[in-house]
C-alpha atoms as a PDB file:
ATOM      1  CA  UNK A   1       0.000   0.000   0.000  1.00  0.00           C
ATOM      2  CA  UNK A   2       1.496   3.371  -0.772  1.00  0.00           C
ATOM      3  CA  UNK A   3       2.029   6.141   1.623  1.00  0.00           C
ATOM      4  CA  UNK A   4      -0.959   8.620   0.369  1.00  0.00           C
ATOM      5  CA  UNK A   5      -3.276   6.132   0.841  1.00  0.00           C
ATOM      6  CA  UNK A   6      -2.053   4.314   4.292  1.00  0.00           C
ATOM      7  CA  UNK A   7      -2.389   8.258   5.505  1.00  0.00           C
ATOM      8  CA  UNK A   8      -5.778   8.510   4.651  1.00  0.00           C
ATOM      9  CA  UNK A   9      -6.950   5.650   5.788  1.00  0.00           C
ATOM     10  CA  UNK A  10      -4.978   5.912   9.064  1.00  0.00           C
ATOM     11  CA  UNK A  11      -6.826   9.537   9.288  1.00  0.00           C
ATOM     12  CA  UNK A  12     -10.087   7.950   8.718  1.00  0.00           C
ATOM     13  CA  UNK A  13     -10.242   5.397  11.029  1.00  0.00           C
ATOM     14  CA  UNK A  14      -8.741   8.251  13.757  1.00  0.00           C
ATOM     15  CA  UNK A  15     -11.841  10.628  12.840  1.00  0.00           C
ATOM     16  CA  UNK A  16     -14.376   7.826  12.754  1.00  0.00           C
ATOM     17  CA  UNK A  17     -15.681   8.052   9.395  1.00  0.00           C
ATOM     18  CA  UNK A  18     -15.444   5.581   6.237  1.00  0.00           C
ATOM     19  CA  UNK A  19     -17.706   8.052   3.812  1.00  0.00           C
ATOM     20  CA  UNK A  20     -16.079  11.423   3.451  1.00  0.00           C
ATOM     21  CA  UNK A  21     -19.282  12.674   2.564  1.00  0.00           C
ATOM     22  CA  UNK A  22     -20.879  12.184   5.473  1.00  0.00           C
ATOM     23  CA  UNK A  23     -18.913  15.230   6.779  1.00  0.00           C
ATOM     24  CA  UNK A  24     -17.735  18.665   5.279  1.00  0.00           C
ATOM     25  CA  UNK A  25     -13.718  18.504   4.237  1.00  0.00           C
ATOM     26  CA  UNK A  26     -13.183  21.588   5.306  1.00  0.00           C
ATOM     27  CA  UNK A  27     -14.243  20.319   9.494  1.00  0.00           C
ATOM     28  CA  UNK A  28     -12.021  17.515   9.164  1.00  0.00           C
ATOM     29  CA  UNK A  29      -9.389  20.102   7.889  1.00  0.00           C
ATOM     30  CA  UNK A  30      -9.688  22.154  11.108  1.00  0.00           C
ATOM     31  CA  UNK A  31     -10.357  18.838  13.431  1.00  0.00           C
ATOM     32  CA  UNK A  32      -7.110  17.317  12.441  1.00  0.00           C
ATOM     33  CA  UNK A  33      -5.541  21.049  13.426  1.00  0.00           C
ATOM     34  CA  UNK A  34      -4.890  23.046  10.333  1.00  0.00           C
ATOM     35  CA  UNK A  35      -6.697  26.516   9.629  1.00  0.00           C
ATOM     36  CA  UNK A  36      -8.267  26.206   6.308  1.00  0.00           C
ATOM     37  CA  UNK A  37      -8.542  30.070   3.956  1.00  0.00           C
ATOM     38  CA  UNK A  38     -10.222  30.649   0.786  1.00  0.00           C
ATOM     39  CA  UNK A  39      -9.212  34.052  -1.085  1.00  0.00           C
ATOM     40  CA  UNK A  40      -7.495  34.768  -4.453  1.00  0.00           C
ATOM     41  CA  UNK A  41      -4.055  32.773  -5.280  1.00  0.00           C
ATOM     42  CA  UNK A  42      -1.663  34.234  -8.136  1.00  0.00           C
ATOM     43  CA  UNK A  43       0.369  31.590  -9.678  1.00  0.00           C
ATOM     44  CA  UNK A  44      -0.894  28.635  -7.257  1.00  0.00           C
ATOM     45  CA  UNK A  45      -4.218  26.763  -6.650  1.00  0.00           C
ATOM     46  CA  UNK A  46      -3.408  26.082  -3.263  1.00  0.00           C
ATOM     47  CA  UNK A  47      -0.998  26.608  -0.123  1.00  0.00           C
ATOM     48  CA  UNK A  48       0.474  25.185   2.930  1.00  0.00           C
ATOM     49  CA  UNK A  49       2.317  27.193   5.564  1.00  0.00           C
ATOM     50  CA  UNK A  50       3.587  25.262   8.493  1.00  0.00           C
ATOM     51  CA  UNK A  51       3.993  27.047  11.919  1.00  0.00           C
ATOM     52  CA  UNK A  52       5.691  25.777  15.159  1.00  0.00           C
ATOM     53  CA  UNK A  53       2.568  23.581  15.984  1.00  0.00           C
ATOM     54  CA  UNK A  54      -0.085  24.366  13.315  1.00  0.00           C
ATOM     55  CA  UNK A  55      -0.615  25.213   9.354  1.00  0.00           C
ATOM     56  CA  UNK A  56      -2.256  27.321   7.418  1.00  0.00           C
ATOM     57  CA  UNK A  57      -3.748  26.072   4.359  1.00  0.00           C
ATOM     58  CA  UNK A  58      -5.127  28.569   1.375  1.00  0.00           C
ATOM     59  CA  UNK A  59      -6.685  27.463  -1.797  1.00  0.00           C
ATOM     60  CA  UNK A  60      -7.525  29.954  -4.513  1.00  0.00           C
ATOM     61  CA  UNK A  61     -10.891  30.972  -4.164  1.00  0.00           C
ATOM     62  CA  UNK A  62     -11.354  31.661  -8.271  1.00  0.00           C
ATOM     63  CA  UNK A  63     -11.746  28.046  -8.795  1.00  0.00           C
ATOM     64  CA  UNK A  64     -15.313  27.378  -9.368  1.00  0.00           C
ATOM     65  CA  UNK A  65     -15.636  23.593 -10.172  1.00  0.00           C
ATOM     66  CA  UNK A  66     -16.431  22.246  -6.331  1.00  0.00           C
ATOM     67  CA  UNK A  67     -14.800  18.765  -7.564  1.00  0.00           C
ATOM     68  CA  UNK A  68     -11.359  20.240  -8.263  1.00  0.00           C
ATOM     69  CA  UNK A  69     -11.637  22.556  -4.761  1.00  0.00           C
ATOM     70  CA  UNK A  70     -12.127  19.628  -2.897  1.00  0.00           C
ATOM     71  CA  UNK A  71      -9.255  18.093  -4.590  1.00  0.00           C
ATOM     72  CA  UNK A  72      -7.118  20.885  -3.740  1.00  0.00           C
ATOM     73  CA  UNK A  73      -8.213  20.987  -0.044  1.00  0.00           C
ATOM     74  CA  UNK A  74      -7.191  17.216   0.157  1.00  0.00           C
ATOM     75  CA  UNK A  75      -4.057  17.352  -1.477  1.00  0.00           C
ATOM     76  CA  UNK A  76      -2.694  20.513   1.370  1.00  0.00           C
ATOM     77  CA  UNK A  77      -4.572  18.348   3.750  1.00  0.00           C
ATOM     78  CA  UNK A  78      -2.220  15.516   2.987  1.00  0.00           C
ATOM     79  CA  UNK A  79       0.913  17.372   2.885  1.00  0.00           C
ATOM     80  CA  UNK A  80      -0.291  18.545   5.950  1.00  0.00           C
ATOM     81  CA  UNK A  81      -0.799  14.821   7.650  1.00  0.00           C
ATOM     82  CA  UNK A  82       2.632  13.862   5.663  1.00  0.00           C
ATOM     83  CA  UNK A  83       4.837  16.487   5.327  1.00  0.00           C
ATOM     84  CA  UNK A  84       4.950  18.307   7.988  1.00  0.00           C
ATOM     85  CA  UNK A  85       8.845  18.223   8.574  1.00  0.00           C
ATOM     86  CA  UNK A  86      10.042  18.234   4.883  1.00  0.00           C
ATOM     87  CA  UNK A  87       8.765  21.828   3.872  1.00  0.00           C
ATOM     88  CA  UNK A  88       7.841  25.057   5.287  1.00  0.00           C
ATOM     89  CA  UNK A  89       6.074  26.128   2.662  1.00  0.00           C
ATOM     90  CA  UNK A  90       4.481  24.862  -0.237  1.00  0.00           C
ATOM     91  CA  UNK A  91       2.738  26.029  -3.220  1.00  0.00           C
ATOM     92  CA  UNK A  92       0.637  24.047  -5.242  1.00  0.00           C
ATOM     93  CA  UNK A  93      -0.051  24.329  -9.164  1.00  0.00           C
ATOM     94  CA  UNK A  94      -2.287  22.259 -11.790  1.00  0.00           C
ATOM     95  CA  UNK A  95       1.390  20.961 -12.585  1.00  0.00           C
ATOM     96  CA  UNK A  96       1.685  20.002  -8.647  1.00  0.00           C
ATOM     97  CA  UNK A  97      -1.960  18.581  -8.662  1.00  0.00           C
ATOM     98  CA  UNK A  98      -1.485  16.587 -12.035  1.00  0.00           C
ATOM     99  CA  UNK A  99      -2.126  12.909 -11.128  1.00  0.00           C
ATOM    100  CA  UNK A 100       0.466  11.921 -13.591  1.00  0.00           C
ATOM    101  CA  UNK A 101       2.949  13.926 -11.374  1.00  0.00           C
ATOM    102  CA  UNK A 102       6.326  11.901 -10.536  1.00  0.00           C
ATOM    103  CA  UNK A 103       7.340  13.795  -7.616  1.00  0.00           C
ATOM    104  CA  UNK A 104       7.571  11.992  -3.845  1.00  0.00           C
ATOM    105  CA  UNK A 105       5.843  14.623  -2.107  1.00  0.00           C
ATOM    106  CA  UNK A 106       3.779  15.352  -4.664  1.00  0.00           C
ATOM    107  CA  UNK A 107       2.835  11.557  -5.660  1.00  0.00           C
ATOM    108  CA  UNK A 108       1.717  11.131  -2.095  1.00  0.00           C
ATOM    109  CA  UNK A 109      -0.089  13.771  -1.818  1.00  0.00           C
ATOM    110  CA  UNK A 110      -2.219  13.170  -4.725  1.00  0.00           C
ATOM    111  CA  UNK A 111      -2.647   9.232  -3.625  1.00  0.00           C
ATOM    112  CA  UNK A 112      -3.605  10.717  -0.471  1.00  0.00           C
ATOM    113  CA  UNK A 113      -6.294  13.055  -1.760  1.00  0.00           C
ATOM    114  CA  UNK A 114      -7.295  10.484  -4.017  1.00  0.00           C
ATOM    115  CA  UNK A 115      -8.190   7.938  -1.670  1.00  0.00           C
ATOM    116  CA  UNK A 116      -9.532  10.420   1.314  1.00  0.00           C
ATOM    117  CA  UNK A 117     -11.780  11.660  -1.421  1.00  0.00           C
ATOM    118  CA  UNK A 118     -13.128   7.837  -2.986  1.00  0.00           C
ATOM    119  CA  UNK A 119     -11.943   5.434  -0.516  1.00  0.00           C
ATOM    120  CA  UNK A 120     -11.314   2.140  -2.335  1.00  0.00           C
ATOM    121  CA  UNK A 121     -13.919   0.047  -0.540  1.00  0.00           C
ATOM    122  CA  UNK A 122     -16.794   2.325  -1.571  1.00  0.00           C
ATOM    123  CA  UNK A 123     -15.334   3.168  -5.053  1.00  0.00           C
ATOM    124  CA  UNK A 124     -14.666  -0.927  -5.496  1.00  0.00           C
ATOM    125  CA  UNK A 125     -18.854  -1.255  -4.362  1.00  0.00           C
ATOM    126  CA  UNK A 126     -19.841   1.417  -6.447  1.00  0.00           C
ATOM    127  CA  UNK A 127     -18.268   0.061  -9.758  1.00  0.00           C
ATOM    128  CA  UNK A 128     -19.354  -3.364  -8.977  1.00  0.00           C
ATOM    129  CA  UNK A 129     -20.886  -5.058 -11.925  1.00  0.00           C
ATOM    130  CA  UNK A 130     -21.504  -1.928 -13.874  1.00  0.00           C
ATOM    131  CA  UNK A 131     -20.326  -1.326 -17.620  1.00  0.00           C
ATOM    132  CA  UNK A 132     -17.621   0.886 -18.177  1.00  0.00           C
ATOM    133  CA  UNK A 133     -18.796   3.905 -20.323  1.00  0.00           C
ATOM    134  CA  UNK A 134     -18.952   7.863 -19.877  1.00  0.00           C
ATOM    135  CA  UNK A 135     -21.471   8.156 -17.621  1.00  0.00           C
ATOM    136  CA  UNK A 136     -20.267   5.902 -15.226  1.00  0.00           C
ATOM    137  CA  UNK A 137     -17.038   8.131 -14.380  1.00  0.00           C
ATOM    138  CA  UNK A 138     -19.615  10.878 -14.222  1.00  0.00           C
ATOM    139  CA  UNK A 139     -22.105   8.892 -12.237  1.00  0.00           C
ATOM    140  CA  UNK A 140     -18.929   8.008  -9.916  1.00  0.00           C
ATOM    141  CA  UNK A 141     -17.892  11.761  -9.571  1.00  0.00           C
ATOM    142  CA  UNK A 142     -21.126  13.187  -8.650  1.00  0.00           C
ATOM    143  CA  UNK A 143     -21.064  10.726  -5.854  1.00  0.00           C
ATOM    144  CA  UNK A 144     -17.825  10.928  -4.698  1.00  0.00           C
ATOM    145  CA  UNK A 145     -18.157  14.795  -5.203  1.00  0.00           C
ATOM    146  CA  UNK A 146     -14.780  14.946  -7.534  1.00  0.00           C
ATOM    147  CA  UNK A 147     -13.671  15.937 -10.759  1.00  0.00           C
ATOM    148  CA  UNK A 148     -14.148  13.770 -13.808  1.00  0.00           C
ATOM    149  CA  UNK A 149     -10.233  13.554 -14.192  1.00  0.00           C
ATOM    150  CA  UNK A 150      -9.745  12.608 -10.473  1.00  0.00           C
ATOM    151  CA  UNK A 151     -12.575   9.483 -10.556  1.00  0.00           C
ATOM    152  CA  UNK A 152     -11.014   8.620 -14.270  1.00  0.00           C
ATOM    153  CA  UNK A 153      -7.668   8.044 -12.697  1.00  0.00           C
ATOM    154  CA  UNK A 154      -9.081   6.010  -9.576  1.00  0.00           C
ATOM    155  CA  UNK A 155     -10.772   4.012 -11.971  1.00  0.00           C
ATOM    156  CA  UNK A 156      -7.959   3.173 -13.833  1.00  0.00           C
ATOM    157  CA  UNK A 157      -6.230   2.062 -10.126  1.00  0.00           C
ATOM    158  CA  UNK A 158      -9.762   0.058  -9.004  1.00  0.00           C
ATOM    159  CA  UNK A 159     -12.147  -0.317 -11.809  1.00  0.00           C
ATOM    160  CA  UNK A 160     -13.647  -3.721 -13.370  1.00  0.00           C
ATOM    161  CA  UNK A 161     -12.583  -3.042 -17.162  1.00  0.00           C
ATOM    162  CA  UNK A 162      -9.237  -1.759 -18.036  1.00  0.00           C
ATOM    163  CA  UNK A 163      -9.090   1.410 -19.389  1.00  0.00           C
ATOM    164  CA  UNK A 164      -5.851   3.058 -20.963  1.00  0.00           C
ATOM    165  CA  UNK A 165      -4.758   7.378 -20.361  1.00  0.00           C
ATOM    166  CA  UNK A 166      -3.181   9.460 -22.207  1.00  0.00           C
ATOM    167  CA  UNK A 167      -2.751  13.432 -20.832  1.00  0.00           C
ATOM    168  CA  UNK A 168      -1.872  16.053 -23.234  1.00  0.00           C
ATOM    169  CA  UNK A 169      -1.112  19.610 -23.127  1.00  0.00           C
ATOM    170  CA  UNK A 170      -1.021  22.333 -25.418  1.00  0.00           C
ATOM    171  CA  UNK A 171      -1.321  19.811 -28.685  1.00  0.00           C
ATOM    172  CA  UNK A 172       1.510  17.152 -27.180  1.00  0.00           C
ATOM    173  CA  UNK A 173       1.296  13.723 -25.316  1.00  0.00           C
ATOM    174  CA  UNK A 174       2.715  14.660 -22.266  1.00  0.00           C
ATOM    175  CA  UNK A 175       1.980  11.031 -20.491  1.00  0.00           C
ATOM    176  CA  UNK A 176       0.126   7.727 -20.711  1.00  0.00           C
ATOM    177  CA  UNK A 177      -0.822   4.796 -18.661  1.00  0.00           C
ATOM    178  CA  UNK A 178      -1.770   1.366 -19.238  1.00  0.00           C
ATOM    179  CA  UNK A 179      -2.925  -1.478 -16.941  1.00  0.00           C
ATOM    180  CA  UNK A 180      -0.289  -4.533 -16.036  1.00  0.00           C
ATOM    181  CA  UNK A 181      -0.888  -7.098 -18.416  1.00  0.00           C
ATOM    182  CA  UNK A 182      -2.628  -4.855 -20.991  1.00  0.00           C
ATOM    183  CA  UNK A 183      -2.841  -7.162 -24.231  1.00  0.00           C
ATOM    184  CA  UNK A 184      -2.204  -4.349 -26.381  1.00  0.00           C
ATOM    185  CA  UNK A 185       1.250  -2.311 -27.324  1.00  0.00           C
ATOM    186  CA  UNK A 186       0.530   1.518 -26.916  1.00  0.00           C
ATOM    187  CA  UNK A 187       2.653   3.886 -29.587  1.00  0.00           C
ATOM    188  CA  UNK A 188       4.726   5.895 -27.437  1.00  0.00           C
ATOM    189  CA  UNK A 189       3.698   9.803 -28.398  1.00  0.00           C
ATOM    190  CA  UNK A 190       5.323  11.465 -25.766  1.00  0.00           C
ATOM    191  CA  UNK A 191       6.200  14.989 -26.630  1.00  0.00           C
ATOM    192  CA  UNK A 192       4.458  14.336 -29.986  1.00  0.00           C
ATOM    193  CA  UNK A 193       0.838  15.637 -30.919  1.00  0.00           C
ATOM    194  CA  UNK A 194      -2.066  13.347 -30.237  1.00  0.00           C
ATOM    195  CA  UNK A 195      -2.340  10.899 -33.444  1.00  0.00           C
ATOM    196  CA  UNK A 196      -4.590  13.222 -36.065  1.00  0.00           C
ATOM    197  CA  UNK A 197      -7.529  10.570 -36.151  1.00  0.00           C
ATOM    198  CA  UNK A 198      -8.125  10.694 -32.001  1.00  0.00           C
ATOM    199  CA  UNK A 199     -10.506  12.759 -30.693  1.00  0.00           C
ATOM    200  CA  UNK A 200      -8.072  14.440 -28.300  1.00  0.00           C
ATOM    201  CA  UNK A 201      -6.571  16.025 -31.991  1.00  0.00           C
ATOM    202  CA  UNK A 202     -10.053  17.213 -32.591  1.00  0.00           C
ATOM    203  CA  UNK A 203     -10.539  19.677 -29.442  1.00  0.00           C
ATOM    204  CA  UNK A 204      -6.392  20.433 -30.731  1.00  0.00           C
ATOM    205  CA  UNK A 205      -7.014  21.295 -33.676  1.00  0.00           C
ATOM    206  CA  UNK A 206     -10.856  22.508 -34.341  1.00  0.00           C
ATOM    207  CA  UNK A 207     -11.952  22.997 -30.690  1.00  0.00           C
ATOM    208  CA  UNK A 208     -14.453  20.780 -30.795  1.00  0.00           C
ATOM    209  CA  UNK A 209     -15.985  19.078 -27.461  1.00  0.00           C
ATOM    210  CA  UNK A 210     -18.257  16.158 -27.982  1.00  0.00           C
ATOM    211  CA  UNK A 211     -21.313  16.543 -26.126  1.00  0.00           C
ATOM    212  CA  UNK A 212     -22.434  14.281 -22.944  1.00  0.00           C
ATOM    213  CA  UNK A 213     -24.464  12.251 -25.036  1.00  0.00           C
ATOM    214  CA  UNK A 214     -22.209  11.692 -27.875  1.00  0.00           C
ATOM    215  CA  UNK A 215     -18.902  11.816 -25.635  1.00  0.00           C
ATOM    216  CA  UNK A 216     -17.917   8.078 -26.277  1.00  0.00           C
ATOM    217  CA  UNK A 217     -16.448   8.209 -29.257  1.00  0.00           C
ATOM    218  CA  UNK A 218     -15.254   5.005 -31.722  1.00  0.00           C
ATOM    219  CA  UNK A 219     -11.980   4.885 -32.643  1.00  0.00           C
ATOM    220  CA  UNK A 220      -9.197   2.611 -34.659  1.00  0.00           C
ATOM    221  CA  UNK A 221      -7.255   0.144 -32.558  1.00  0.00           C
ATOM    222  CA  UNK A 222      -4.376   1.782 -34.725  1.00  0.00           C
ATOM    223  CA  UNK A 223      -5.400   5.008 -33.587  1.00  0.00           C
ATOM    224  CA  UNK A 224      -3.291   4.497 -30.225  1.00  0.00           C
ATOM    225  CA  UNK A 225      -1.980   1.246 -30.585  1.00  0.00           C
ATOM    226  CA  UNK A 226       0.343  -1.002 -32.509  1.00  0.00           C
ATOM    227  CA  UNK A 227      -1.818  -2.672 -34.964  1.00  0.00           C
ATOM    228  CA  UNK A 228       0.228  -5.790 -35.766  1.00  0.00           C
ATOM    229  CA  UNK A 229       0.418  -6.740 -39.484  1.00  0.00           C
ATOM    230  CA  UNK A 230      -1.898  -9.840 -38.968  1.00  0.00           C
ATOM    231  CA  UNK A 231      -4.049  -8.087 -37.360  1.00  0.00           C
ATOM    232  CA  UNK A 232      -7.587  -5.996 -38.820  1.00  0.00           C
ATOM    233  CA  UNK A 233      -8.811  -2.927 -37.530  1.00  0.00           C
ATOM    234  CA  UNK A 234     -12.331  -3.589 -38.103  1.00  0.00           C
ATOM    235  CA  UNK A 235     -11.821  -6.503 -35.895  1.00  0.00           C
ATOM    236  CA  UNK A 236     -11.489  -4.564 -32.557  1.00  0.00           C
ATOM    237  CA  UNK A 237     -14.055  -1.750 -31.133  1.00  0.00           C
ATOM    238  CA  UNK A 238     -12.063   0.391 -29.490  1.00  0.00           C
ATOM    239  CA  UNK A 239     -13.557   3.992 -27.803  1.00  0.00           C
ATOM    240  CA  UNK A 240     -12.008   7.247 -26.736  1.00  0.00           C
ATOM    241  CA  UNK A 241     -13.773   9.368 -24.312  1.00  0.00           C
ATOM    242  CA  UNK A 242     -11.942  12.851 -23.547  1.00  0.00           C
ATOM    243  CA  UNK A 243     -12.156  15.416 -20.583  1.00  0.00           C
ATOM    244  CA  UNK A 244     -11.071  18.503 -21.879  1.00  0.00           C
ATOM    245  CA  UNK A 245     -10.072  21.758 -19.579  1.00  0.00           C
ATOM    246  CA  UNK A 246     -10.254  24.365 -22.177  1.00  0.00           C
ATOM    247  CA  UNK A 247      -8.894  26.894 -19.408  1.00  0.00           C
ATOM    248  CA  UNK A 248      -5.902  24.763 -19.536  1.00  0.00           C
ATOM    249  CA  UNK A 249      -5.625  23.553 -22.805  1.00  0.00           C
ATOM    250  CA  UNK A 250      -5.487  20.023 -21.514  1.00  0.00           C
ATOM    251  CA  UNK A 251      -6.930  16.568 -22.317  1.00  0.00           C
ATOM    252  CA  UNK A 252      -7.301  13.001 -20.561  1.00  0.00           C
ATOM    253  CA  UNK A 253      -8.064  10.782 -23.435  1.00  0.00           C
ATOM    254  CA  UNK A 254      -9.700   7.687 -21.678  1.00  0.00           C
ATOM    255  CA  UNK A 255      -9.410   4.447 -23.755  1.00  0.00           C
ATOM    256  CA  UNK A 256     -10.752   0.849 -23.533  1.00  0.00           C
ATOM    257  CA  UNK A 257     -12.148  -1.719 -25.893  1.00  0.00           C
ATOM    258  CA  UNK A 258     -14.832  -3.070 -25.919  1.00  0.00           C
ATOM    259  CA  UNK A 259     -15.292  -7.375 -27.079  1.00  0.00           C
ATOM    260  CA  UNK A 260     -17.631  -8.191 -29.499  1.00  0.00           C
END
């Protein structure tokens, strides 16, 4: 078990609570002895200052989208449960807060937030026996009161059908994952524009966002994979579903197949 999530377990079963929520983040922020501050960041989404025997944690009160707030809030709160001898201060940036982030502190934190936030038993329940699509990452966010990128990634760590990532910014592949064992070769686009026929090139290059109901989108196996040369595309139903952050000119490209 990694560090982020032992934490947040270990907090939960000191606060006496197994559904986060049950109770508003911000008292479990002040019960566990941190001040918690909303008001406008520059250059940051969110803040921890460690004093002598408490913190002070700030999160940019321009963010709108309650799902990524909450993430926020749960990332300081784990650097605060974590950290608390490593740094003085800390500033935290959607670069920070990017799941994909290789960092220690930062890794932990985010594992941390993640699990606080969808704790694997109830995210585990909650996907039980139910068909990957769309609207099940946004069923699983609105219940779990997180982003769409945030449930996509704990999906990809807990769900029942493997599902494959791919995060780009500003028109290149900055990083992809694929689950252990995945039966399929991924072509390695790092630091190269998504492949023209995806639908992450699409927002790229003409802007365009699918709507909710036509959001799963087929694709090529070749699209993002190795197509090997006995093999047919038309063979293989593959889909690509994207979350797209305009603001930030970034895309999570979610991936799966589908058998016949």
């Amino acid at each position: 078990m990694s560090k982020g999530k032992y934490a947040a377990q270990k907090l939960m079963s000191e606060c006496g609570f197994d559904d986060p929520t049950e109770l508003p983040l911000e008292l479990i922020v002040y019960g566990r002895g941190a001040t918690l501050i909303e008001k406008p960041l520059k250059n940051s989404e969110g803040r921890i200052v460690f004093g002598k025997s408490r913190a002070i944690i700030t999160v940019n009160s321009n963010i709108t989208y309650e799902g990524k707030r909450r993430f926020i809030i749960a990332h300081e709160l784990g650097h605060f449960e974590m950290h608390r001898n490593k740094v003085k201060i800390h500033n935290d940036t959607d670069a920070t807060l990017e799941y994909f982030n290789t960092g220690n502190l930062e890794t932990e934190a985010n594992e941390f937030a993640s699990e606080l936030l969808m704790p694997e038993h109830l995210f585990i329940s909650e996907c039980a026996g139910k068909k990957f699509s769309p609207d099940l990452i946004r069923s699983l966010a609105g219940k779990f009161q997180t982003s769409a990128t945030s449930t996509a990634y704990k999906y990809f760590e807990l769900g029942d059908h493997p599902i494959c990532l791919f995060y780009s910014h500003n028109n290149k592949v900055r990083y992809w994952k694929r689950p252990e064992g995945y039966p399929h070769f991924i072509i390695d686009r790092t630091k190269l524009p998504p492949p023209e026929d995806s639908v992450a090139a699409e927002f790229f290059n003409e802007k365009k966002i699918y709507r909710k109901d036509q959001s799963k989108q087929q694709i090529w196996k070749s699209t993002w994979f190795e197509l090997n040369n006995w093999e047919n595309d038309n063979d293989f139903k593959f889909y690509e579903y994207c979350i797209v952050t305009p603001k930030y000119d970034t895309v999570l490209s979610i991936v799966w197949e589908e058998l016949k």
